[in-house]
C-alpha atoms as a PDB file:
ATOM      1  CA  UNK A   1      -4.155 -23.036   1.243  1.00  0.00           C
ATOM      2  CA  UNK A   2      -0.699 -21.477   1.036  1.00  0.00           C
ATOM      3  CA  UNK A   3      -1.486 -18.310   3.002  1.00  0.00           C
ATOM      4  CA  UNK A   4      -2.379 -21.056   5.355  1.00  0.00           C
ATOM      5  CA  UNK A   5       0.576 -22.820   5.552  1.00  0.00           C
ATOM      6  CA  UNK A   6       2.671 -19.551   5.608  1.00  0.00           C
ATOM      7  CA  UNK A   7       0.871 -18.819   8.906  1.00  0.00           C
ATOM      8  CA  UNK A   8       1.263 -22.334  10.311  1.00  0.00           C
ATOM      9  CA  UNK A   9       5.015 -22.383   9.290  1.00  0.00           C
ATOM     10  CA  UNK A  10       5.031 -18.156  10.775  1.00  0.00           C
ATOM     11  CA  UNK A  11       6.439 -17.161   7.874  1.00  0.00           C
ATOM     12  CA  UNK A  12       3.952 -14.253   7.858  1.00  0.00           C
ATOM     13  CA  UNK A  13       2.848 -12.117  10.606  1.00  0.00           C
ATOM     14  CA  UNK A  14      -0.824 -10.380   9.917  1.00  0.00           C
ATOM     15  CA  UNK A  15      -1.885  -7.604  12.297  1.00  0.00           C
ATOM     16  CA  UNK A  16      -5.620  -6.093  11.762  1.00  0.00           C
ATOM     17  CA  UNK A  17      -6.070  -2.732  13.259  1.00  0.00           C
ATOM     18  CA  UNK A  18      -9.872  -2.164  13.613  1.00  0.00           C
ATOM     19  CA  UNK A  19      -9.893   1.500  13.950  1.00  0.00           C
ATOM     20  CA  UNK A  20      -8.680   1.736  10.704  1.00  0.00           C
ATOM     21  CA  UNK A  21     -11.887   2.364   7.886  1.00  0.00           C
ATOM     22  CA  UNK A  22      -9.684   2.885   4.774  1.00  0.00           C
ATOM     23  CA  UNK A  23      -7.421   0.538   3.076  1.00  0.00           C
ATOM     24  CA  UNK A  24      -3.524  -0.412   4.460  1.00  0.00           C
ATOM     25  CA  UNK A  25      -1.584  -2.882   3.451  1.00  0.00           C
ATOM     26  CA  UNK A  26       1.768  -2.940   5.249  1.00  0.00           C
ATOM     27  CA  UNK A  27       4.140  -5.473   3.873  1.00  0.00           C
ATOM     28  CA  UNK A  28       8.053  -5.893   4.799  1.00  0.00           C
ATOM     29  CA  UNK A  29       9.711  -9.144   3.757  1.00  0.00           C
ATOM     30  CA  UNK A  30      12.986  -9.598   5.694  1.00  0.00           C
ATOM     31  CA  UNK A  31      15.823 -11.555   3.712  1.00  0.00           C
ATOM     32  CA  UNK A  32      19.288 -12.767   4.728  1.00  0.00           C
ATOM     33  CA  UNK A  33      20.633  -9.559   2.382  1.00  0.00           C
ATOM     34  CA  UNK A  34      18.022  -7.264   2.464  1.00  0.00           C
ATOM     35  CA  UNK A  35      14.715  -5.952   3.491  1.00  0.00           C
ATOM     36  CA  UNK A  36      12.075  -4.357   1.255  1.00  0.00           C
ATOM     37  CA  UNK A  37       8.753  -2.906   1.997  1.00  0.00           C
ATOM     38  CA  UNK A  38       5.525  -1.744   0.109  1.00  0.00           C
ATOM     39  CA  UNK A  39       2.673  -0.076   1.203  1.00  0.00           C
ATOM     40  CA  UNK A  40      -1.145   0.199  -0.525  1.00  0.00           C
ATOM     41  CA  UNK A  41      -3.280   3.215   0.736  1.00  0.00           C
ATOM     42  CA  UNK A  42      -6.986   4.299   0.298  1.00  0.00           C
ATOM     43  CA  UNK A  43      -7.578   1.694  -2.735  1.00  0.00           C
ATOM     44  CA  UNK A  44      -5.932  -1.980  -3.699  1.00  0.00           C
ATOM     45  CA  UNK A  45      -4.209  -0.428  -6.946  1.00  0.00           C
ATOM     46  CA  UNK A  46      -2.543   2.744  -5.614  1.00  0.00           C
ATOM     47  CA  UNK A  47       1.242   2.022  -4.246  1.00  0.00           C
ATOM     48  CA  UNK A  48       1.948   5.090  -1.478  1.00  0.00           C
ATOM     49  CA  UNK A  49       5.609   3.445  -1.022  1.00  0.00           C
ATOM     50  CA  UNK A  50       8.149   1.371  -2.169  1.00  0.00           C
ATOM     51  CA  UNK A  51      11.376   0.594  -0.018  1.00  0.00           C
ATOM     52  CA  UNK A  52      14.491  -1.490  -0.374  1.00  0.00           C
ATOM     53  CA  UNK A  53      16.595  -1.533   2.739  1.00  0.00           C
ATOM     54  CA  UNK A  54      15.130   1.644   4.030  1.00  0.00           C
ATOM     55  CA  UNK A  55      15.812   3.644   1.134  1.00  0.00           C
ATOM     56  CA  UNK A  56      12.921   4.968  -1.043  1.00  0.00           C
ATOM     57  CA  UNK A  57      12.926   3.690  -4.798  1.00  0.00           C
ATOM     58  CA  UNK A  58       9.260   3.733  -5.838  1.00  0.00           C
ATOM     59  CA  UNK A  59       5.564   4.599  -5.372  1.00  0.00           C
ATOM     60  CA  UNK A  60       3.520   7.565  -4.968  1.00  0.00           C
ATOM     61  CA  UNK A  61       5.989   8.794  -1.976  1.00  0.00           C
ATOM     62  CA  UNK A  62       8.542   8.872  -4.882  1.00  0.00           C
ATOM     63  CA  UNK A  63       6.832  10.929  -7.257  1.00  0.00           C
ATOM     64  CA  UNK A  64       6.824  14.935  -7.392  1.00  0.00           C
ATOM     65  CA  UNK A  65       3.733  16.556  -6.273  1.00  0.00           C
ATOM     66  CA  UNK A  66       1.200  16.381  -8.528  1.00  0.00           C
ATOM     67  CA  UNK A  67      -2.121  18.043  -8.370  1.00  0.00           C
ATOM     68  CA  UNK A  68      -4.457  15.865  -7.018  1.00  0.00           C
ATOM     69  CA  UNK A  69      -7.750  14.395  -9.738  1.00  0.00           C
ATOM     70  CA  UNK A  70     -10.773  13.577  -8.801  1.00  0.00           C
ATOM     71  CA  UNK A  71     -11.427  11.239  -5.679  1.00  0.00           C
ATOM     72  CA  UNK A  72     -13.741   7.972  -6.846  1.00  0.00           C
ATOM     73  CA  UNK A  73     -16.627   9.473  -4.705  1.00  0.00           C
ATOM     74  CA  UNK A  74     -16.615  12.175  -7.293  1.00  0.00           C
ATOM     75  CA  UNK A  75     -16.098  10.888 -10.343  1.00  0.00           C
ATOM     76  CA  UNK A  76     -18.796   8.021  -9.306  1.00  0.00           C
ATOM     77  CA  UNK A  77     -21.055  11.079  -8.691  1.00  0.00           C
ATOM     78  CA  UNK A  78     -20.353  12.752 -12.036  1.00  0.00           C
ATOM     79  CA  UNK A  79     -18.874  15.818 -11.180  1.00  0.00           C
ATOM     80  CA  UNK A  80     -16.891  16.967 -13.888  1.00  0.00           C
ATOM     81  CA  UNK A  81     -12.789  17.976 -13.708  1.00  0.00           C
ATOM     82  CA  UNK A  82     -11.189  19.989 -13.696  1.00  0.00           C
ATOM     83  CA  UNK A  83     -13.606  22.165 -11.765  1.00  0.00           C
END
């Protein structure tokens, strides 16, 4: 009912892009002061960026490069890691 309402009142904007097959959510709320954005990649839990006014200040995109673990495909399937 309230996602509802925000559409009827456009105070939300959804876009679906169909050629996508993994997981995006785009989200930028505009205020009078400020504007932040956050974007969810590949799986609902995992945060790829965090913005506030265009500047970088969290998520994945934040973080150092770490070796990557296992994908869920492969620890679903048992194989073991490190390799």
């Amino acid at each position: 009912m309230q996602a509802q309402a925000l559409l009827g009142r456009k105070g939300v904007e959804v876009e679906v892009d169909s050629h996508r097959t993994d997981l995006l959510i785009d989200v930028t709320v505009v205020r009078e002061s400020s504007v932040g954005r956050a974007v969810v990649e590949r799986e609902h839990t995992r945060l790829a960026r965090l913005e506030r006014d265009g500047h970088l200040v969290g998520g994945e995109a934040s973080q150092p490069e770490a070796p990557a673990g296992p994908s869920v495909r492969e620890a679903v399937a048992g194989k073991a890691w490190p390799p």
